[in-house]
PDB file of N, CA and C in Angstrom:
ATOM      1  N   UNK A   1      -0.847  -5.901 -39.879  1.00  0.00           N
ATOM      2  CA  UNK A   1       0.382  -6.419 -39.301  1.00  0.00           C
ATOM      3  C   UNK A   1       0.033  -7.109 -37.990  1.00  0.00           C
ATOM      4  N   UNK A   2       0.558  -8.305 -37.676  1.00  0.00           N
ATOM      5  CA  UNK A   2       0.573  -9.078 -36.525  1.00  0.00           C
ATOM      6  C   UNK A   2       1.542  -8.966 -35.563  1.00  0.00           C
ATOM      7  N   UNK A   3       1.149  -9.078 -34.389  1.00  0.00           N
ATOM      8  CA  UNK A   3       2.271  -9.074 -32.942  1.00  0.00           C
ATOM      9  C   UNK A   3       3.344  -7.605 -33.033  1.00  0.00           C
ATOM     10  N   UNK A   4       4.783  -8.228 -33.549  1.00  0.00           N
ATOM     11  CA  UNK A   4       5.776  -6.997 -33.589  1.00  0.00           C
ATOM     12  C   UNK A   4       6.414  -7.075 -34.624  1.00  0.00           C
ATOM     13  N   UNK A   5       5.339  -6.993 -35.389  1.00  0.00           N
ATOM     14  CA  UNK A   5       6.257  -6.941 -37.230  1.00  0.00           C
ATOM     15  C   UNK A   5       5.770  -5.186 -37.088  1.00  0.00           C
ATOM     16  N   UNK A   6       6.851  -4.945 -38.200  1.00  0.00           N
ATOM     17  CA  UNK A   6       6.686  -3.762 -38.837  1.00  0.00           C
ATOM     18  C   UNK A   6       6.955  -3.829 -40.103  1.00  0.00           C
ATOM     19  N   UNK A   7       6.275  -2.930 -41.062  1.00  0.00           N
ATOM     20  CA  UNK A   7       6.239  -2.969 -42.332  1.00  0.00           C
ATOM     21  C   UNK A   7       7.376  -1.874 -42.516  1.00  0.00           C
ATOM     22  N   UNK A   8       8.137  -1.589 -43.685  1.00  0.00           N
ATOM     23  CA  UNK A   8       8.954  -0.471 -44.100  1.00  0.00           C
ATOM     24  C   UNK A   8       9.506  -0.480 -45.160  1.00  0.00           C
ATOM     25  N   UNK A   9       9.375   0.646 -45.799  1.00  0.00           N
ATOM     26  CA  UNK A   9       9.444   1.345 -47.057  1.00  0.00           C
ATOM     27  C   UNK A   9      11.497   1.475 -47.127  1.00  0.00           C
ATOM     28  N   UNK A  10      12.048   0.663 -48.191  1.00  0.00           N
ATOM     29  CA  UNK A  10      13.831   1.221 -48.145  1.00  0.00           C
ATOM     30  C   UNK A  10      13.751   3.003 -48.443  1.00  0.00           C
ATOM     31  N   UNK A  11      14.492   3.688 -48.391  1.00  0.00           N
ATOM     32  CA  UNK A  11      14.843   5.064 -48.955  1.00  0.00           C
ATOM     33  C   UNK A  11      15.724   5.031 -50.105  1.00  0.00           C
ATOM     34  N   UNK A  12      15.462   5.324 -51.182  1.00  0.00           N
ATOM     35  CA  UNK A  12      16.386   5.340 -52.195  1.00  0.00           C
ATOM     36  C   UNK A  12      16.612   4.149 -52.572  1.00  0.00           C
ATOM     37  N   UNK A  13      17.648   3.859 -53.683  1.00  0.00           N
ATOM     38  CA  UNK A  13      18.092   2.538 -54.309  1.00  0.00           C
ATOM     39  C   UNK A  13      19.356   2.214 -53.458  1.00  0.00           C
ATOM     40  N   UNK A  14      18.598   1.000 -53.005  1.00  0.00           N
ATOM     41  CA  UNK A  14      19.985   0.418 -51.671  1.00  0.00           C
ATOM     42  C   UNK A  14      20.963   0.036 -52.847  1.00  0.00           C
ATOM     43  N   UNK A  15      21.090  -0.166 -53.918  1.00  0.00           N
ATOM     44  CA  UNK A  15      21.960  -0.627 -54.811  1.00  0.00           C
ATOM     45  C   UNK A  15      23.381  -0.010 -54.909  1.00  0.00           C
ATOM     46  N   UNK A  16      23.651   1.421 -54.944  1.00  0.00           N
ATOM     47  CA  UNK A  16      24.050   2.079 -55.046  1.00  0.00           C
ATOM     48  C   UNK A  16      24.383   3.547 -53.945  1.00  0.00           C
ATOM     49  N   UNK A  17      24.828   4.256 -53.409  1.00  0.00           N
ATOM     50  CA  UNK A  17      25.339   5.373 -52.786  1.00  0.00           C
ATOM     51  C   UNK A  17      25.839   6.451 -53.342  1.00  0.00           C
ATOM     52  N   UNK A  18      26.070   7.499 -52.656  1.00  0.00           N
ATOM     53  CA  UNK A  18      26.621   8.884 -52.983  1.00  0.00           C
ATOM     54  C   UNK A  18      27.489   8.907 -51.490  1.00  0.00           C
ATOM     55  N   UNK A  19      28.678   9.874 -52.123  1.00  0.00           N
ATOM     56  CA  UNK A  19      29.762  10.212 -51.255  1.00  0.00           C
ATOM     57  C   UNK A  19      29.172  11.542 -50.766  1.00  0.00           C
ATOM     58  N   UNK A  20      29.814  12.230 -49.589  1.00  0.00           N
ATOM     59  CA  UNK A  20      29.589  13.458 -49.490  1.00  0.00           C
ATOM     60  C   UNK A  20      29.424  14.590 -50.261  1.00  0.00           C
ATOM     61  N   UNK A  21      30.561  13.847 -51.427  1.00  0.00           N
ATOM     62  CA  UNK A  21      30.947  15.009 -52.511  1.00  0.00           C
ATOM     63  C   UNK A  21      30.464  15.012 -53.452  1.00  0.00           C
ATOM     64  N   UNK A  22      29.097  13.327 -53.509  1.00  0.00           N
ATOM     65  CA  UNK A  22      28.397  13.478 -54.533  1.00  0.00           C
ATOM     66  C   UNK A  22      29.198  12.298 -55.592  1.00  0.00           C
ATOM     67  N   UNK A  23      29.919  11.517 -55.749  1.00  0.00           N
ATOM     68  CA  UNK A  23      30.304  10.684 -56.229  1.00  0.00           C
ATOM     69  C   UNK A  23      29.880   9.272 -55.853  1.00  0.00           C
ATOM     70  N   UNK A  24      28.995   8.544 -57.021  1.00  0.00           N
ATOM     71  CA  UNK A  24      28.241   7.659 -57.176  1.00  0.00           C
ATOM     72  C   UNK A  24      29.809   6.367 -56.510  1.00  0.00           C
ATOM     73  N   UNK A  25      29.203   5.544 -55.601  1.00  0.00           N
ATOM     74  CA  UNK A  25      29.676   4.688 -55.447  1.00  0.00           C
ATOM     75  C   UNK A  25      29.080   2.944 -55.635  1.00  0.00           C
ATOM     76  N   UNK A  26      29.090   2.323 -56.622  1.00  0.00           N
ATOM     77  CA  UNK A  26      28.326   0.954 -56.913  1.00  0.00           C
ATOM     78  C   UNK A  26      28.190   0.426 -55.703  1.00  0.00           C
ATOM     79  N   UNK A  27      27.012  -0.708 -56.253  1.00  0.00           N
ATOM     80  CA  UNK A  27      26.984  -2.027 -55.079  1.00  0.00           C
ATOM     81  C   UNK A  27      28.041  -2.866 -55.080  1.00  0.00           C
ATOM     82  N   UNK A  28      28.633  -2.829 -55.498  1.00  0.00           N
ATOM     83  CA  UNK A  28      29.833  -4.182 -56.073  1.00  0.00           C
ATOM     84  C   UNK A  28      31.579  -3.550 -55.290  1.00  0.00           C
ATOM     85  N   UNK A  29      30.838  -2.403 -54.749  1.00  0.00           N
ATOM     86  CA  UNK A  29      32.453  -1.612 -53.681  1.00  0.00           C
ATOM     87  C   UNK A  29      32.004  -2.350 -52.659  1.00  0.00           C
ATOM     88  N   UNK A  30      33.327  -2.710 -52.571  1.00  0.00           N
ATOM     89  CA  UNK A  30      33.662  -3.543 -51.051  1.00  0.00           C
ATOM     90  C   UNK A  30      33.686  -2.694 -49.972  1.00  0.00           C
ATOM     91  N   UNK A  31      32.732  -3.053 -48.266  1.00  0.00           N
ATOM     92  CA  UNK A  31      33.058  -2.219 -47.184  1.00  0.00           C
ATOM     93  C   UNK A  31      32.421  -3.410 -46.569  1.00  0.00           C
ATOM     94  N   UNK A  32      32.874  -2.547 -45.083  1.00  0.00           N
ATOM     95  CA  UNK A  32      32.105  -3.483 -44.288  1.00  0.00           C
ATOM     96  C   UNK A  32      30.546  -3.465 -44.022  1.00  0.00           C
ATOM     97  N   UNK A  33      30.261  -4.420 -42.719  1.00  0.00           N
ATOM     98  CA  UNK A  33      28.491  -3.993 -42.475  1.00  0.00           C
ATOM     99  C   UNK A  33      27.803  -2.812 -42.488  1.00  0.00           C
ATOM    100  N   UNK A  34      26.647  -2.869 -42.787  1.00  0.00           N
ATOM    101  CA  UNK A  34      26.240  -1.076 -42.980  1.00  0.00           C
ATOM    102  C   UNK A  34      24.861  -1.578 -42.772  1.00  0.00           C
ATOM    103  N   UNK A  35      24.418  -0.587 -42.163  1.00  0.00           N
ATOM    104  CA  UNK A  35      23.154  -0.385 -41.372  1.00  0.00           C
ATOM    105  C   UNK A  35      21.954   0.313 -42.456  1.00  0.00           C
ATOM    106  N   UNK A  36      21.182   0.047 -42.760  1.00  0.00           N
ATOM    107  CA  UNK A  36      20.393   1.000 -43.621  1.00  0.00           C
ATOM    108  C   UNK A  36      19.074   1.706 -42.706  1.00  0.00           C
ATOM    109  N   UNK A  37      18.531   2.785 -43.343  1.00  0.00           N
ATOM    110  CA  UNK A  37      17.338   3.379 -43.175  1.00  0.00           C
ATOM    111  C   UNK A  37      16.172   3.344 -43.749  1.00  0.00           C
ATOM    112  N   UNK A  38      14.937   3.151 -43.286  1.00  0.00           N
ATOM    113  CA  UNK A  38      13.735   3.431 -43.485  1.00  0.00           C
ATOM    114  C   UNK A  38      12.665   3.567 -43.129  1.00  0.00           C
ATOM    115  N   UNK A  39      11.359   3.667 -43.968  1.00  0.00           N
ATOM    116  CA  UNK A  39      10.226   4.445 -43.386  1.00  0.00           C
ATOM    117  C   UNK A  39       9.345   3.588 -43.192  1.00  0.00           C
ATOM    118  N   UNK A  40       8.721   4.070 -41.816  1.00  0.00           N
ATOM    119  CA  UNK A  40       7.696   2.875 -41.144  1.00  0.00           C
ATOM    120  C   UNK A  40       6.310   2.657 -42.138  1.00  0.00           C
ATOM    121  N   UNK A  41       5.542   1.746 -42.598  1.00  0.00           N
ATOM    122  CA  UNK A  41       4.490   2.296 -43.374  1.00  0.00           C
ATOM    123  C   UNK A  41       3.235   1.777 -42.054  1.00  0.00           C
ATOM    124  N   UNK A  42       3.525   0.587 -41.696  1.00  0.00           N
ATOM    125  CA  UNK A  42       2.534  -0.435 -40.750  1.00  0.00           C
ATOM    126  C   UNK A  42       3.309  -0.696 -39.600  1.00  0.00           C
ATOM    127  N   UNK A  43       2.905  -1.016 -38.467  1.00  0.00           N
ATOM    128  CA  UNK A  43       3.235  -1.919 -37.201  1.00  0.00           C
ATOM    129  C   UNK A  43       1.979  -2.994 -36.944  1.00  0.00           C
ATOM    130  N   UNK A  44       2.517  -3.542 -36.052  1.00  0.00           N
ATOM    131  CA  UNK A  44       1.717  -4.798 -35.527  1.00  0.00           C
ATOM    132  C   UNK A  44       1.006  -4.075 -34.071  1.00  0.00           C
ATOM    133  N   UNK A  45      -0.028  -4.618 -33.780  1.00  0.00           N
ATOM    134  CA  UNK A  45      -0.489  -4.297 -32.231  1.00  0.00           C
ATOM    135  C   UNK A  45       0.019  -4.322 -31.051  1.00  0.00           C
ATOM    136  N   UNK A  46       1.562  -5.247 -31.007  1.00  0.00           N
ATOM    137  CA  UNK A  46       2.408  -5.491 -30.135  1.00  0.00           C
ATOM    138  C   UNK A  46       3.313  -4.391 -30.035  1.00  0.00           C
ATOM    139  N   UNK A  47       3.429  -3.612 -31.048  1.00  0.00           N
ATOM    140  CA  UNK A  47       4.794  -2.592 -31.405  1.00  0.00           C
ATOM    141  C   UNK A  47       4.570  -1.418 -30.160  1.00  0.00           C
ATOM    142  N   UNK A  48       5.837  -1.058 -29.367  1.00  0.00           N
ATOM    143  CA  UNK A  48       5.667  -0.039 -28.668  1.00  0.00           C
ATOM    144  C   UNK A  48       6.137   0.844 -28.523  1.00  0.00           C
ATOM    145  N   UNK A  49       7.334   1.116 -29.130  1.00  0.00           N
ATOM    146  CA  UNK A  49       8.275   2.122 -29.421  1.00  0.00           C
ATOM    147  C   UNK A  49       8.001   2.746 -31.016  1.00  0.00           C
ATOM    148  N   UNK A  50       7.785   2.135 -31.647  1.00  0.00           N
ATOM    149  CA  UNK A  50       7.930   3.048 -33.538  1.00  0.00           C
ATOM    150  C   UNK A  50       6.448   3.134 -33.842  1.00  0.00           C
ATOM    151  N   UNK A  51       6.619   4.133 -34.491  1.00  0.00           N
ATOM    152  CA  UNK A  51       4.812   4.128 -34.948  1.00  0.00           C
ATOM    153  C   UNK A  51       4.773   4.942 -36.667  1.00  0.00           C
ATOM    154  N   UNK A  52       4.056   4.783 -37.200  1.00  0.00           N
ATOM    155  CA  UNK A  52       3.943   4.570 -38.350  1.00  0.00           C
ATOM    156  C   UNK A  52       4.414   6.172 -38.787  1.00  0.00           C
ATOM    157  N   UNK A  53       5.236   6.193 -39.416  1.00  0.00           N
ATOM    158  CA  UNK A  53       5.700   7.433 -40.254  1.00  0.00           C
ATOM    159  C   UNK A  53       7.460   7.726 -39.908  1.00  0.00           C
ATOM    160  N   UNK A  54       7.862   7.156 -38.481  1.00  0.00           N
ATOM    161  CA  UNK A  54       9.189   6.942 -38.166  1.00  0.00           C
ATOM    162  C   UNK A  54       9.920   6.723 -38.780  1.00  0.00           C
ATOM    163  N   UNK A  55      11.648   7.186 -38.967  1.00  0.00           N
ATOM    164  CA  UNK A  55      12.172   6.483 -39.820  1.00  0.00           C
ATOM    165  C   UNK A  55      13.231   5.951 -38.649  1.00  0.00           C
ATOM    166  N   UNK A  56      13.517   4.600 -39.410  1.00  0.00           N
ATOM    167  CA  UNK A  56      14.507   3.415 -38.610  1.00  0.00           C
ATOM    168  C   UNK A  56      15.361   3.115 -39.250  1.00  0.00           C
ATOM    169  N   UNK A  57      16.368   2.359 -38.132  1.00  0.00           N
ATOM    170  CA  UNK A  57      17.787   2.608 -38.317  1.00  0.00           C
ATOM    171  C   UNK A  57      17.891   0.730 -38.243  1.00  0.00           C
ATOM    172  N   UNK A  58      17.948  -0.002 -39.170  1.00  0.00           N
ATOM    173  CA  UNK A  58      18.068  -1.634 -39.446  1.00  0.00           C
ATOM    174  C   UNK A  58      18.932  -2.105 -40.432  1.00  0.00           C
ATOM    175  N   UNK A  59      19.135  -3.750 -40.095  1.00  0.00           N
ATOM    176  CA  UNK A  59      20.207  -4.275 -40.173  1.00  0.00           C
ATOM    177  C   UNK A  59      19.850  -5.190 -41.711  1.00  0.00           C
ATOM    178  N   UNK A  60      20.168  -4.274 -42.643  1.00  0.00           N
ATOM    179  CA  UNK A  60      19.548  -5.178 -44.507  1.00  0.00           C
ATOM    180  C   UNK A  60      19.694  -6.369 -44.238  1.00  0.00           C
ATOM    181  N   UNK A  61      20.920  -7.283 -43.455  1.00  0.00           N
ATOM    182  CA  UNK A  61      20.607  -8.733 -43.412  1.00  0.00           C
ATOM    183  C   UNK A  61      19.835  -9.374 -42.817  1.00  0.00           C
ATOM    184  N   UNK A  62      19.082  -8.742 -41.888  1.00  0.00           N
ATOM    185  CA  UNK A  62      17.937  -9.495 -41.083  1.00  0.00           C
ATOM    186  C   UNK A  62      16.455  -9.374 -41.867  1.00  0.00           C
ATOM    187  N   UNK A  63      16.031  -9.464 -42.967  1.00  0.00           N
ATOM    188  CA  UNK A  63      14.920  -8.724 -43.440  1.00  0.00           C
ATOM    189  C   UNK A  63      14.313  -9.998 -44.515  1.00  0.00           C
ATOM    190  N   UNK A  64      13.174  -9.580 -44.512  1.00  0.00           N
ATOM    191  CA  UNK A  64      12.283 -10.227 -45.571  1.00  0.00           C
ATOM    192  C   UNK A  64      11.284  -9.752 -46.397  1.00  0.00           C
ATOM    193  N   UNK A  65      11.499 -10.006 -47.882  1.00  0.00           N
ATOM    194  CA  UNK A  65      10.920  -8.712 -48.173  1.00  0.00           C
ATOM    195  C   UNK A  65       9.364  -9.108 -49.133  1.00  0.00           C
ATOM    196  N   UNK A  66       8.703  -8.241 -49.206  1.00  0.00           N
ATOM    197  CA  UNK A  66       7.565  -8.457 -49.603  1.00  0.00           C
ATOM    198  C   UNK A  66       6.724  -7.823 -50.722  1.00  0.00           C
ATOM    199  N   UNK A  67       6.121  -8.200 -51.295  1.00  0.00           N
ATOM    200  CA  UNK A  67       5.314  -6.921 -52.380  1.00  0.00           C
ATOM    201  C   UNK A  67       4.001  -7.189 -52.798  1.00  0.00           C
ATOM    202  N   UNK A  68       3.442  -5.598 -52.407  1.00  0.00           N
ATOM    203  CA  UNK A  68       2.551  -5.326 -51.850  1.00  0.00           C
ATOM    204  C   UNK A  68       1.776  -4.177 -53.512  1.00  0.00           C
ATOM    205  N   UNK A  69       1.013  -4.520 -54.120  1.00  0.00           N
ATOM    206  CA  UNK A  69       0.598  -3.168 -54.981  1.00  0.00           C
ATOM    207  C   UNK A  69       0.912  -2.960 -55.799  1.00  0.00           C
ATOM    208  N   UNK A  70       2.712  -3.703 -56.093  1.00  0.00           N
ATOM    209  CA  UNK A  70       3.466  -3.752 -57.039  1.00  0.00           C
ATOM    210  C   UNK A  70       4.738  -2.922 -56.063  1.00  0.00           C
ATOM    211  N   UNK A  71       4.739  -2.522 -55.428  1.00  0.00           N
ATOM    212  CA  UNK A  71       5.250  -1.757 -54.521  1.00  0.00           C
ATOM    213  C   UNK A  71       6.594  -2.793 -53.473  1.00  0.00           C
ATOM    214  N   UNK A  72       7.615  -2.869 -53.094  1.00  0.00           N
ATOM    215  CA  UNK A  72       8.089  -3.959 -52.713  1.00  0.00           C
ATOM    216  C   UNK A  72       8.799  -3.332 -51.083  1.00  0.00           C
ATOM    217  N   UNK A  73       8.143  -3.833 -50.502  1.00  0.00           N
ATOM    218  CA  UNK A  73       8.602  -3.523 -48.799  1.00  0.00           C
ATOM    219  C   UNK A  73       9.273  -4.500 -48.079  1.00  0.00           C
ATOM    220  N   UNK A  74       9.606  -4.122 -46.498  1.00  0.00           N
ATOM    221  CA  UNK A  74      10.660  -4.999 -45.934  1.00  0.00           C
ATOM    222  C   UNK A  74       9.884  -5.270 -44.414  1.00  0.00           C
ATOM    223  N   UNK A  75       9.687  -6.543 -44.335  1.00  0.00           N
ATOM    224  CA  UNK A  75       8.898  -6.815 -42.671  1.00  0.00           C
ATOM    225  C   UNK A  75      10.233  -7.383 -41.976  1.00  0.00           C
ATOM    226  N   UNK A  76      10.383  -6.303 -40.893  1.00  0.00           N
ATOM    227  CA  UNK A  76      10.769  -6.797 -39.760  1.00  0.00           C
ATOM    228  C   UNK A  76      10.002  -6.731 -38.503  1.00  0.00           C
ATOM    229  N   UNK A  77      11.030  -7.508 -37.615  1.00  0.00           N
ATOM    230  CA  UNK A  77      10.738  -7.353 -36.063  1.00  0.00           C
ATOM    231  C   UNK A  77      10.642  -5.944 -35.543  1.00  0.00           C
ATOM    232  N   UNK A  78      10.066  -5.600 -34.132  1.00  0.00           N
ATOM    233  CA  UNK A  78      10.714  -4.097 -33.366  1.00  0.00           C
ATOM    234  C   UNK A  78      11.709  -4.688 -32.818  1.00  0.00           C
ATOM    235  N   UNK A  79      12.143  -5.917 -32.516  1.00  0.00           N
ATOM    236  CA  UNK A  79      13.504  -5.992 -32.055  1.00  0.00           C
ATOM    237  C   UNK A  79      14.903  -5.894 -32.885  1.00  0.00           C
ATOM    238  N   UNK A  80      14.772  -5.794 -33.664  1.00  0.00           N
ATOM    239  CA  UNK A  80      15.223  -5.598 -35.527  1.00  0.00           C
ATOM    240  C   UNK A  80      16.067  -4.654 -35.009  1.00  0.00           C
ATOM    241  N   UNK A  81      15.129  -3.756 -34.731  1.00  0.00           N
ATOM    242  CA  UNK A  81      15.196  -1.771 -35.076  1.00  0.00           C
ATOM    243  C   UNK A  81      16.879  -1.374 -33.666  1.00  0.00           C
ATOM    244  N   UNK A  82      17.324  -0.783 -34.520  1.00  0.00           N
ATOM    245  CA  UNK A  82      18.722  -0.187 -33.921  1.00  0.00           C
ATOM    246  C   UNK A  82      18.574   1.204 -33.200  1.00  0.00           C
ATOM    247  N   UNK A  83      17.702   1.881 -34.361  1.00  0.00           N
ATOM    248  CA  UNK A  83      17.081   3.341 -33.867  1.00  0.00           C
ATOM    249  C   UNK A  83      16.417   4.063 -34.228  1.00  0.00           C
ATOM    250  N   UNK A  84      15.843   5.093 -34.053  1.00  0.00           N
ATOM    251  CA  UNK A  84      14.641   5.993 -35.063  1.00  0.00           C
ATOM    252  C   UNK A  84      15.171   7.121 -34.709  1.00  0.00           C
ATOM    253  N   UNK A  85      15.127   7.894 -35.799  1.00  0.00           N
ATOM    254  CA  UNK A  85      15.873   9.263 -36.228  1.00  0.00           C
ATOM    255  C   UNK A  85      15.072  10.169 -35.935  1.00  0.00           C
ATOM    256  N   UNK A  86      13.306  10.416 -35.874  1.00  0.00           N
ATOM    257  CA  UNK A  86      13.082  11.463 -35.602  1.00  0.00           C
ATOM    258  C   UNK A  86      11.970  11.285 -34.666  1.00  0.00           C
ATOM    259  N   UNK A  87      12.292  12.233 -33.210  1.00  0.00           N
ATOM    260  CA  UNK A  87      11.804  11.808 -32.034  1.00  0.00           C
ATOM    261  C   UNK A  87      10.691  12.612 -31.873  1.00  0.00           C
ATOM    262  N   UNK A  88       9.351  12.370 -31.675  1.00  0.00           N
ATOM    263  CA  UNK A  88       7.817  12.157 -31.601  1.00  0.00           C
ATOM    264  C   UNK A  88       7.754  13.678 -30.559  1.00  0.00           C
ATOM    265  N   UNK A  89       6.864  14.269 -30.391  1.00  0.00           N
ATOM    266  CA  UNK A  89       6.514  15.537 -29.362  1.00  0.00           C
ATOM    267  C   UNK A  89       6.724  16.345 -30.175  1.00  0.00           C
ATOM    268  N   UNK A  90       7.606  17.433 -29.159  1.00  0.00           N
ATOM    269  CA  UNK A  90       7.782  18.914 -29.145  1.00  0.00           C
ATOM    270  C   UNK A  90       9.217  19.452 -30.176  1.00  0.00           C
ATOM    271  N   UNK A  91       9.586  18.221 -30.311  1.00  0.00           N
ATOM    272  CA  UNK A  91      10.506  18.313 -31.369  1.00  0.00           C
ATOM    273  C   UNK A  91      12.010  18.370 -30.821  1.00  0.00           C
ATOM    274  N   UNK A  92      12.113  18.332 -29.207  1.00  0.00           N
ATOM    275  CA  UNK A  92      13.096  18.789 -28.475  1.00  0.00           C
ATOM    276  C   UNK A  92      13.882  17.137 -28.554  1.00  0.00           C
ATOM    277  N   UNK A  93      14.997  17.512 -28.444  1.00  0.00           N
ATOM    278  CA  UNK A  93      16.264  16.376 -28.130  1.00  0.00           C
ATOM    279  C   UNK A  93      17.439  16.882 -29.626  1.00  0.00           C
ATOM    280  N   UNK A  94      18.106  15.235 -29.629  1.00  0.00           N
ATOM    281  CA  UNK A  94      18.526  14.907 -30.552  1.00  0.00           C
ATOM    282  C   UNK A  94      18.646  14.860 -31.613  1.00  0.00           C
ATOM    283  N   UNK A  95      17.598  14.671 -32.362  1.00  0.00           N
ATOM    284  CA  UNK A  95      16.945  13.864 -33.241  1.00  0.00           C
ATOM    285  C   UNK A  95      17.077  12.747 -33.651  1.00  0.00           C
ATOM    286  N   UNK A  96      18.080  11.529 -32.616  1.00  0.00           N
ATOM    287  CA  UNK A  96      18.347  10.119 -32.799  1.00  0.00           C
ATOM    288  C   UNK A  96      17.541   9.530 -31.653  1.00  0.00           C
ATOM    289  N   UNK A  97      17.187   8.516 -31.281  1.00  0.00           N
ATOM    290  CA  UNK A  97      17.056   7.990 -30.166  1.00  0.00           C
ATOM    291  C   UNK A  97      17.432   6.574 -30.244  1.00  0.00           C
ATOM    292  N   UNK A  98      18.291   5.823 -29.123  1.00  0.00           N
ATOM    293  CA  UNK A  98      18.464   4.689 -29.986  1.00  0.00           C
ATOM    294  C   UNK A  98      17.960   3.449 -28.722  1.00  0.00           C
TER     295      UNK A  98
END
């Protein structure tokens, strides 16, 4: 990876959702913008905040996607990134940081 790309893995089939209660909701239900999650695989040498195994909090319309292995990933920016869910150390905080 070059400068402040990051490589990342989607979670699950963005196609589709589950309700709280467990009721499949299609891609084709209307809502508004929605933020998705995923897992860091690569960064660039520039990256200074996320590091590889993080999971991030990004915007599906800003993305470009790529495939790799047969495997199909998403390069963004670190300026992309909204937030990372699980915070690095002693395990103490939040567990958001944004």
């Amino acid at each position: 990876m070059l400068n402040d790309r990051l490589l990342v893995a989607l979670e699950g089939d963005p196609a589709e959702r589950r309700s709280t209660a467990g009721i499949v909701i299609p891609a084709t239900a209307a809502m508004g913008k929605r933020l998705a999650w995923a897992d860091v695989v690569a960064v660039g040498q520039q990256v200074r905040q996320v590091e590889v195994g993080d999971r991030v909090l990004f915007d599906p319309d800003d993305r470009a996607e790529v495939e790799l292995a047969g495997s199909t990933y998403l390069l963004l920016r670190e300026k992309d990134v909204h937030g990372v869910a699980e915070p690095r150390g002693t395990g103490e905080g939040t567990g958001l940081y944004l």
